[in-house]
PDB file of N, CA and C in Angstrom:
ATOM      1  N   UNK A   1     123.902  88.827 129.862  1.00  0.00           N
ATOM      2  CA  UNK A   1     123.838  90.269 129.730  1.00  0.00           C
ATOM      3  C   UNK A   1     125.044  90.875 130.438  1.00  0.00           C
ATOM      4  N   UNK A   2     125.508  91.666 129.639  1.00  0.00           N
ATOM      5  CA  UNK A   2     126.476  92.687 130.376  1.00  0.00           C
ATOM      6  C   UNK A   2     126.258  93.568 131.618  1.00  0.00           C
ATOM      7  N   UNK A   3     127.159  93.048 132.420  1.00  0.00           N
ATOM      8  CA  UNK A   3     126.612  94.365 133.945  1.00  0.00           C
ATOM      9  C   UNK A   3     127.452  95.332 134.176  1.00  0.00           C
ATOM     10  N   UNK A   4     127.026  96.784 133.626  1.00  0.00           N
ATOM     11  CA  UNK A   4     127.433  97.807 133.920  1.00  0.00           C
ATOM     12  C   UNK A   4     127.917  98.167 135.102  1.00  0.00           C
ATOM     13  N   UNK A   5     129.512  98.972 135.068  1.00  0.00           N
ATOM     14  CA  UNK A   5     129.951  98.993 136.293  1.00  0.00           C
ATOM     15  C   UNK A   5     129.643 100.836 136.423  1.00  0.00           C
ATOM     16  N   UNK A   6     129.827 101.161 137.825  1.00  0.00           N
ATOM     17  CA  UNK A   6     129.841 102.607 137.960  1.00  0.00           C
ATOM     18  C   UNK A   6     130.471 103.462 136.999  1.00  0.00           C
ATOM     19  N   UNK A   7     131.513 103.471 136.775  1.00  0.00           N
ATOM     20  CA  UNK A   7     132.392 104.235 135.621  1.00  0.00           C
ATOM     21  C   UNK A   7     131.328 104.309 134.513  1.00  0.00           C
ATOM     22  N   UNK A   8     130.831 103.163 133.938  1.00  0.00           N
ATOM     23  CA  UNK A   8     130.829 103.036 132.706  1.00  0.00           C
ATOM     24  C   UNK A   8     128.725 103.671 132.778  1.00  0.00           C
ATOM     25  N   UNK A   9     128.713 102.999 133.662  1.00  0.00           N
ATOM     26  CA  UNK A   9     127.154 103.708 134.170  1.00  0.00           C
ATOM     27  C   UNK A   9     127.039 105.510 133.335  1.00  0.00           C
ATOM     28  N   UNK A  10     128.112 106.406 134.559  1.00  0.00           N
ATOM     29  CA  UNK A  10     127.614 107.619 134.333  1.00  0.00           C
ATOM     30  C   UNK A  10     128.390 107.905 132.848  1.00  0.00           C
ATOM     31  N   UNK A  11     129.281 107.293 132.159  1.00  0.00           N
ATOM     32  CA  UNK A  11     129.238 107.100 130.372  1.00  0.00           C
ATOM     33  C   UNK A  11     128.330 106.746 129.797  1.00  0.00           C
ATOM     34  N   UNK A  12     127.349 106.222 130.187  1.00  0.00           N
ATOM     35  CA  UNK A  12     125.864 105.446 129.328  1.00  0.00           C
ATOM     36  C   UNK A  12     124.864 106.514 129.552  1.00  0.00           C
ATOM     37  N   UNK A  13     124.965 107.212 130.775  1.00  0.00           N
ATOM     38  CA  UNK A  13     123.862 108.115 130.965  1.00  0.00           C
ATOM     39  C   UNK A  13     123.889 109.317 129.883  1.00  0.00           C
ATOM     40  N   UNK A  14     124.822 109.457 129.270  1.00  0.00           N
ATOM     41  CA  UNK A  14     125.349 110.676 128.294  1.00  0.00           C
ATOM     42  C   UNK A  14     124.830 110.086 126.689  1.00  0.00           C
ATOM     43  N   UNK A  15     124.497 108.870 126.689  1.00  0.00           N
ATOM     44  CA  UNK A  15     124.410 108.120 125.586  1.00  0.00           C
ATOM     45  C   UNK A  15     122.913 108.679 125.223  1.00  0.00           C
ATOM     46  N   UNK A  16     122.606 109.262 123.739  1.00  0.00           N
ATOM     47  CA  UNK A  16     121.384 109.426 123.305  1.00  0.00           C
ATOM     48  C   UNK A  16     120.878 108.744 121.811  1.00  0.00           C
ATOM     49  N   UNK A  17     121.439 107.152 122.190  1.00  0.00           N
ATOM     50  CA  UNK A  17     120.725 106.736 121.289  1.00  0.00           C
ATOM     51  C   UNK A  17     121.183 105.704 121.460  1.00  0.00           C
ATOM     52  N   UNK A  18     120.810 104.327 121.157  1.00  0.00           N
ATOM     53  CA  UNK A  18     120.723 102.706 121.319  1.00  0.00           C
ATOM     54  C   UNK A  18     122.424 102.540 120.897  1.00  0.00           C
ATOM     55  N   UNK A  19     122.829 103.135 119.640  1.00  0.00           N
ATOM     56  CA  UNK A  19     123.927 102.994 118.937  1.00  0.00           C
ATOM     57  C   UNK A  19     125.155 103.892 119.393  1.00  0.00           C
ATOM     58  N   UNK A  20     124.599 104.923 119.698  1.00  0.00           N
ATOM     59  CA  UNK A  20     125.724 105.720 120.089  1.00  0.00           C
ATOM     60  C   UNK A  20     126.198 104.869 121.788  1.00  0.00           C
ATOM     61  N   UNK A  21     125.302 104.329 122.644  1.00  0.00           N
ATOM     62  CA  UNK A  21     125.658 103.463 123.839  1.00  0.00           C
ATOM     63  C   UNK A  21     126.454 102.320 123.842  1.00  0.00           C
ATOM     64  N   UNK A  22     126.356 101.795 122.434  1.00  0.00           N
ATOM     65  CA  UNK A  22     127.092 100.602 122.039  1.00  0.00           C
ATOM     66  C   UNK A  22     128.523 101.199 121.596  1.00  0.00           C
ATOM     67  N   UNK A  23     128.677 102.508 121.183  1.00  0.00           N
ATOM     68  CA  UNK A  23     129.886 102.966 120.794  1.00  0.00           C
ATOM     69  C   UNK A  23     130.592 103.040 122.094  1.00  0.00           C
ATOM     70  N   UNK A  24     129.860 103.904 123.064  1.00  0.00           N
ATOM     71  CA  UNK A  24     130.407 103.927 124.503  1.00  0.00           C
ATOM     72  C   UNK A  24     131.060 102.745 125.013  1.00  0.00           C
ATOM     73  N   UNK A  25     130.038 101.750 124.872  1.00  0.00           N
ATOM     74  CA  UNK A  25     130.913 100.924 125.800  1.00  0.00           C
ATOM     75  C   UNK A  25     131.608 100.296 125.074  1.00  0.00           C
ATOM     76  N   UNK A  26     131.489  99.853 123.824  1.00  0.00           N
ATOM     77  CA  UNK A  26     133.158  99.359 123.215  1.00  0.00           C
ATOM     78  C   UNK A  26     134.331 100.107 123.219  1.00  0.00           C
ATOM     79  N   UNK A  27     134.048 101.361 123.320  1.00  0.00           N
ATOM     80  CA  UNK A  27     135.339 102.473 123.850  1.00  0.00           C
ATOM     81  C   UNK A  27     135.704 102.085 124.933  1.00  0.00           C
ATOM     82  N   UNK A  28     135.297 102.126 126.108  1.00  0.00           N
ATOM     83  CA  UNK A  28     135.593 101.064 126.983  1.00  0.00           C
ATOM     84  C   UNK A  28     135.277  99.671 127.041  1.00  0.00           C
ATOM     85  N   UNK A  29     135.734  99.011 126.244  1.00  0.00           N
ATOM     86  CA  UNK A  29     136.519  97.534 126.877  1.00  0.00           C
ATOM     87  C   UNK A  29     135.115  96.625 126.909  1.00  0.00           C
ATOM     88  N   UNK A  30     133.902  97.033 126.294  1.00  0.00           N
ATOM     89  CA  UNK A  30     133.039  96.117 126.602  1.00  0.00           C
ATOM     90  C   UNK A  30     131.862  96.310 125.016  1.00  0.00           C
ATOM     91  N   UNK A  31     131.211  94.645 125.381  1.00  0.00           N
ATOM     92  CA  UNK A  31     130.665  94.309 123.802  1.00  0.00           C
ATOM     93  C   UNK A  31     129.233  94.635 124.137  1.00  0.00           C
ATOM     94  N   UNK A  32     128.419  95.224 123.915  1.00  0.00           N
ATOM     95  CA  UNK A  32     127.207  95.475 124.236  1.00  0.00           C
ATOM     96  C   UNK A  32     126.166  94.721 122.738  1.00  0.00           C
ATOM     97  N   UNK A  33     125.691  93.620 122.526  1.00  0.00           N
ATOM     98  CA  UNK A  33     124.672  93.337 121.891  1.00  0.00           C
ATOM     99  C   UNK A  33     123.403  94.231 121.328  1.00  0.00           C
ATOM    100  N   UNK A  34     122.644  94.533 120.616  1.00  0.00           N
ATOM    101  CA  UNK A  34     122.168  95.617 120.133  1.00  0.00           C
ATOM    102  C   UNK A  34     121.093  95.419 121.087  1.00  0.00           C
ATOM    103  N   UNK A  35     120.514  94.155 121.663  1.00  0.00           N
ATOM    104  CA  UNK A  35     119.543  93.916 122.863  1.00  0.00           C
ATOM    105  C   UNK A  35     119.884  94.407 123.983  1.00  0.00           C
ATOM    106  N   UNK A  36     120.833  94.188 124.245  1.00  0.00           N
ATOM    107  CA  UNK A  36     121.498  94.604 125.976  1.00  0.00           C
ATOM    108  C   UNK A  36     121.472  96.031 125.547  1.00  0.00           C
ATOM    109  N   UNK A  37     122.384  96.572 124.553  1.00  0.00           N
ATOM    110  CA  UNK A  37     122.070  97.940 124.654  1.00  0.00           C
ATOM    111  C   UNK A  37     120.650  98.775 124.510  1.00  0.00           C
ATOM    112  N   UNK A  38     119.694  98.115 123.776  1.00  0.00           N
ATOM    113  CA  UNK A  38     117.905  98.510 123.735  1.00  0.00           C
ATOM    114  C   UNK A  38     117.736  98.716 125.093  1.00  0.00           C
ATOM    115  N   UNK A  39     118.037  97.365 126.192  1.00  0.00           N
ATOM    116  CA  UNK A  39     117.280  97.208 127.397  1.00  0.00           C
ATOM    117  C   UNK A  39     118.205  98.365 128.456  1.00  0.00           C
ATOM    118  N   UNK A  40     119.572  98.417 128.135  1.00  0.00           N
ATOM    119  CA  UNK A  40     120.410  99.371 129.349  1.00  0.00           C
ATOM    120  C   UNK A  40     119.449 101.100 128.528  1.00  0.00           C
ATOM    121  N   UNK A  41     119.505 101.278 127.481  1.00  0.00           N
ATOM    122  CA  UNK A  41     119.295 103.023 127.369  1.00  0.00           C
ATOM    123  C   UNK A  41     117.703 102.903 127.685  1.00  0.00           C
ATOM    124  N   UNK A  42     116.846 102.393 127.079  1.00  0.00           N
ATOM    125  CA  UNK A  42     115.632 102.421 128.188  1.00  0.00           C
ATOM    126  C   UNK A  42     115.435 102.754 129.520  1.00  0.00           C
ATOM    127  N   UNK A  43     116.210 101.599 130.228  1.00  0.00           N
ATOM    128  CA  UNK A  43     116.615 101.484 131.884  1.00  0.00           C
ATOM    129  C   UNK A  43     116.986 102.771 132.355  1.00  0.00           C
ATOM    130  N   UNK A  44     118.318 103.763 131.432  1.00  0.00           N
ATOM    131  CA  UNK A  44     118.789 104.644 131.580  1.00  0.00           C
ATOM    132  C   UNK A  44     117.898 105.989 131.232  1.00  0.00           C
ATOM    133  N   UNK A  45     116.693 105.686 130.061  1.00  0.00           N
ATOM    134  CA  UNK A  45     115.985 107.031 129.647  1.00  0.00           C
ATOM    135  C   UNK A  45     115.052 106.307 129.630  1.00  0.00           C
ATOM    136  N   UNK A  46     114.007 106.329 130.907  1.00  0.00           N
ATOM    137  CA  UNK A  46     112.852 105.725 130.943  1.00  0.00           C
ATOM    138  C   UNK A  46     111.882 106.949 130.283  1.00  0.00           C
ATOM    139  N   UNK A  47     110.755 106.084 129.245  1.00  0.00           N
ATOM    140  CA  UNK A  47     109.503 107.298 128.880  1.00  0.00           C
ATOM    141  C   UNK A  47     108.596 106.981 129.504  1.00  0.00           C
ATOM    142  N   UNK A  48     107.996 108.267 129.589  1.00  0.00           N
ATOM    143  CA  UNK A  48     106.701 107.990 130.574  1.00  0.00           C
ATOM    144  C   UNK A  48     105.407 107.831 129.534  1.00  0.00           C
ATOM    145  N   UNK A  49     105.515 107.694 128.183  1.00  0.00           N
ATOM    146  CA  UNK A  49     104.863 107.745 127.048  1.00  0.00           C
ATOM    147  C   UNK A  49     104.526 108.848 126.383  1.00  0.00           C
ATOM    148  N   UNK A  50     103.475 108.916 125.748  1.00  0.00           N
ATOM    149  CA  UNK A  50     103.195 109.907 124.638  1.00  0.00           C
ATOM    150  C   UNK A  50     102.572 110.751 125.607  1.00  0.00           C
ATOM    151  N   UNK A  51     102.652 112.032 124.882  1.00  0.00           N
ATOM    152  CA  UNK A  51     101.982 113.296 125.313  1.00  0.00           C
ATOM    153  C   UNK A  51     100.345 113.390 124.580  1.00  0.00           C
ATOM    154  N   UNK A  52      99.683 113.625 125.601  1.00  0.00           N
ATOM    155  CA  UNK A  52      98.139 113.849 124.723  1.00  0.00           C
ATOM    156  C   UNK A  52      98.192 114.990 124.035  1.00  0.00           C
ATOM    157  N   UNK A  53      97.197 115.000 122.779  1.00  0.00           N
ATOM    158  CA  UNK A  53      96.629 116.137 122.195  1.00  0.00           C
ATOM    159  C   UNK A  53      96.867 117.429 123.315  1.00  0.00           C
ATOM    160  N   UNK A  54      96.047 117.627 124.778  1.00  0.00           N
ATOM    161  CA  UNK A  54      95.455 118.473 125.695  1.00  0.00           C
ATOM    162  C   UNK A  54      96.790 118.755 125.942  1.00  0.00           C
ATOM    163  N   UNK A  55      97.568 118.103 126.689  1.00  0.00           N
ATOM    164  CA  UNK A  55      98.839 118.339 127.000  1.00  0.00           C
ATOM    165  C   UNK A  55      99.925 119.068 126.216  1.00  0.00           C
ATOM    166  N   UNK A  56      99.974 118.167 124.822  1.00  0.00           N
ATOM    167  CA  UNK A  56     100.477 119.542 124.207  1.00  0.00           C
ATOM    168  C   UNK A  56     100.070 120.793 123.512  1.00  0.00           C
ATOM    169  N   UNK A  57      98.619 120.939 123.711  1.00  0.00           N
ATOM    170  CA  UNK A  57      98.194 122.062 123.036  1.00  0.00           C
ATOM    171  C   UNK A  57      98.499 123.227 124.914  1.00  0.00           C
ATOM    172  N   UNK A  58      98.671 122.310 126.003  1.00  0.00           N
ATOM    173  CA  UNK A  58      98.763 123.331 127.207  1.00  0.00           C
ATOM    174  C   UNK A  58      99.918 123.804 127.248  1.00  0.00           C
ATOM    175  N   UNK A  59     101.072 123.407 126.190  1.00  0.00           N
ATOM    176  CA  UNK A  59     102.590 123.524 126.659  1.00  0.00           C
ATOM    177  C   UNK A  59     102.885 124.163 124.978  1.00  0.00           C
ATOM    178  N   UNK A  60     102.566 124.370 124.223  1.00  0.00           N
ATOM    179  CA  UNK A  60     102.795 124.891 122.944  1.00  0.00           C
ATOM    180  C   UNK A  60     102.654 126.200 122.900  1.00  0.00           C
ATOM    181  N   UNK A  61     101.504 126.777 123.814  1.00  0.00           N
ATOM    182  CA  UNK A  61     101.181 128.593 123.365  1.00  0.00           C
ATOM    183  C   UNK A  61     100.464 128.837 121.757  1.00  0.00           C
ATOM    184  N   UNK A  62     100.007 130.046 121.721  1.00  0.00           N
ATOM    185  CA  UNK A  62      99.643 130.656 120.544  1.00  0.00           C
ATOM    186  C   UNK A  62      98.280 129.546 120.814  1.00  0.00           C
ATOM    187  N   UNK A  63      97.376 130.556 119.459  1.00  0.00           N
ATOM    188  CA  UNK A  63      95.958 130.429 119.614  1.00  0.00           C
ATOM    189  C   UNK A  63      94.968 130.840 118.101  1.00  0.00           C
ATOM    190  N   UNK A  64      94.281 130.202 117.956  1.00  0.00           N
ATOM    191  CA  UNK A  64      93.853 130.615 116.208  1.00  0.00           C
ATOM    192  C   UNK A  64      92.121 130.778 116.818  1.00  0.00           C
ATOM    193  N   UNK A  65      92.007 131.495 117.909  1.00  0.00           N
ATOM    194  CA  UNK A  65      90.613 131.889 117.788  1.00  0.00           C
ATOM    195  C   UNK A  65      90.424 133.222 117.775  1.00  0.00           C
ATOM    196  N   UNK A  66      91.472 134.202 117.598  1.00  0.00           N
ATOM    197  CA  UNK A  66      91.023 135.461 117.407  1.00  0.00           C
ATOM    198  C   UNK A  66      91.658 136.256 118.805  1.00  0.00           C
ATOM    199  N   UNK A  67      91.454 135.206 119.565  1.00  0.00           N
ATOM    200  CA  UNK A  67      91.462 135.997 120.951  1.00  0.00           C
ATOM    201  C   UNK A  67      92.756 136.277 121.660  1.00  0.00           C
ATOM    202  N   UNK A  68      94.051 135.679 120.923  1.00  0.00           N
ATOM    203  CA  UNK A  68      95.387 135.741 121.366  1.00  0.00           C
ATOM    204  C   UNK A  68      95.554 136.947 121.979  1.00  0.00           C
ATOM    205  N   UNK A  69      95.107 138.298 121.500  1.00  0.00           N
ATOM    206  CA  UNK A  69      95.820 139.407 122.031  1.00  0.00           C
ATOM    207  C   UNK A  69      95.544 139.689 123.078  1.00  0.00           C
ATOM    208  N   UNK A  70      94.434 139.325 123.645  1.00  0.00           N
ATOM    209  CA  UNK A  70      93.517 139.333 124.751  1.00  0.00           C
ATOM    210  C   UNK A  70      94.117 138.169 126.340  1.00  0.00           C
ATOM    211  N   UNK A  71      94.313 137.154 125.132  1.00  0.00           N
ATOM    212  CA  UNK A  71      94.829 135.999 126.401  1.00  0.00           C
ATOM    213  C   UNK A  71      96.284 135.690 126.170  1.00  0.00           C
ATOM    214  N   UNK A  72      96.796 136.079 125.397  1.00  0.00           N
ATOM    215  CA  UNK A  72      98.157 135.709 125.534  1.00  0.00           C
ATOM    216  C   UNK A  72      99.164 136.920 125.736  1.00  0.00           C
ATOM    217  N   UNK A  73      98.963 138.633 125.675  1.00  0.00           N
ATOM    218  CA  UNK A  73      99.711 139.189 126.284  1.00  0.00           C
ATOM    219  C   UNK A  73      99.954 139.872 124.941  1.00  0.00           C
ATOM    220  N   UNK A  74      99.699 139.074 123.862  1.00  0.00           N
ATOM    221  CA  UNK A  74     100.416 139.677 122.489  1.00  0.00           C
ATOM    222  C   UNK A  74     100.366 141.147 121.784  1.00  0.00           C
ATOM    223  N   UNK A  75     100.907 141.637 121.407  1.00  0.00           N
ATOM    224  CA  UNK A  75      99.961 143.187 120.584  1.00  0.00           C
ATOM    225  C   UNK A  75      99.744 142.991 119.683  1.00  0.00           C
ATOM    226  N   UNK A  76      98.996 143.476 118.990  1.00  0.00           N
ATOM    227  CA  UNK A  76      97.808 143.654 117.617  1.00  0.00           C
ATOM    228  C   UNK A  76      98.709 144.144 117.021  1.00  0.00           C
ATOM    229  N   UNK A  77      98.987 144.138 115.782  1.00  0.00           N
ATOM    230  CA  UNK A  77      99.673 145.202 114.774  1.00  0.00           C
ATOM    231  C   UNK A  77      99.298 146.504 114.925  1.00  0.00           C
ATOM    232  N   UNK A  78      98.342 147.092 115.246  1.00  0.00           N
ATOM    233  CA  UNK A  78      98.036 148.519 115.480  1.00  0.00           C
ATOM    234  C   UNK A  78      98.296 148.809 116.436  1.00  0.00           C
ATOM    235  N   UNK A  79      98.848 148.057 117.567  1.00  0.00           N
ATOM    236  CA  UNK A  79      99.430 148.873 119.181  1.00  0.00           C
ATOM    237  C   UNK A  79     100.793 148.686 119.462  1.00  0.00           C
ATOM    238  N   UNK A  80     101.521 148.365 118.106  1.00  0.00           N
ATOM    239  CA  UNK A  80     103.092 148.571 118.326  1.00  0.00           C
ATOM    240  C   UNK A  80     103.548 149.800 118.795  1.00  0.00           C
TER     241      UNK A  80
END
């Protein structure tokens, strides 16, 4: 496996995608395998996994029970 040096480190961190990291580092001077590059942008953009249903209905907004104007701040068409 290829070992990333500092330079080339904060160039990989800019990398947003398996392929575009492999472009990086053959721009500089180095062969990255489509494996080594899977395992470095992982390493580099760790996920913490999927978002639940709950989670993203808490981070989305808006509401289909009627009650938006009430709980979300919104105005009614008649109180423009």
């Amino acid at each position: 496996m290829v070992e990333l040096n500092d330079g080339l480190l904060l160039i990989a961190k800019e990398a947003k995608s398996v392929e575009e990291l492999q472009s990086l580092a053959e721009e500089n001077g180095y062969t990255l395998s489509y494996d080594d590059a899977s395992h470095y942008f992982q390493v580099l953009n760790p996920s913490e996994g999927d978002i639940s249903d709950d989670e993203l209905e808490a981070v989305a907004g808006g509401c289909n029970d009627g009650s938006c104007n009430a709980n979300c701040g919104v105005l009614s068409a008649g109180n423009k």
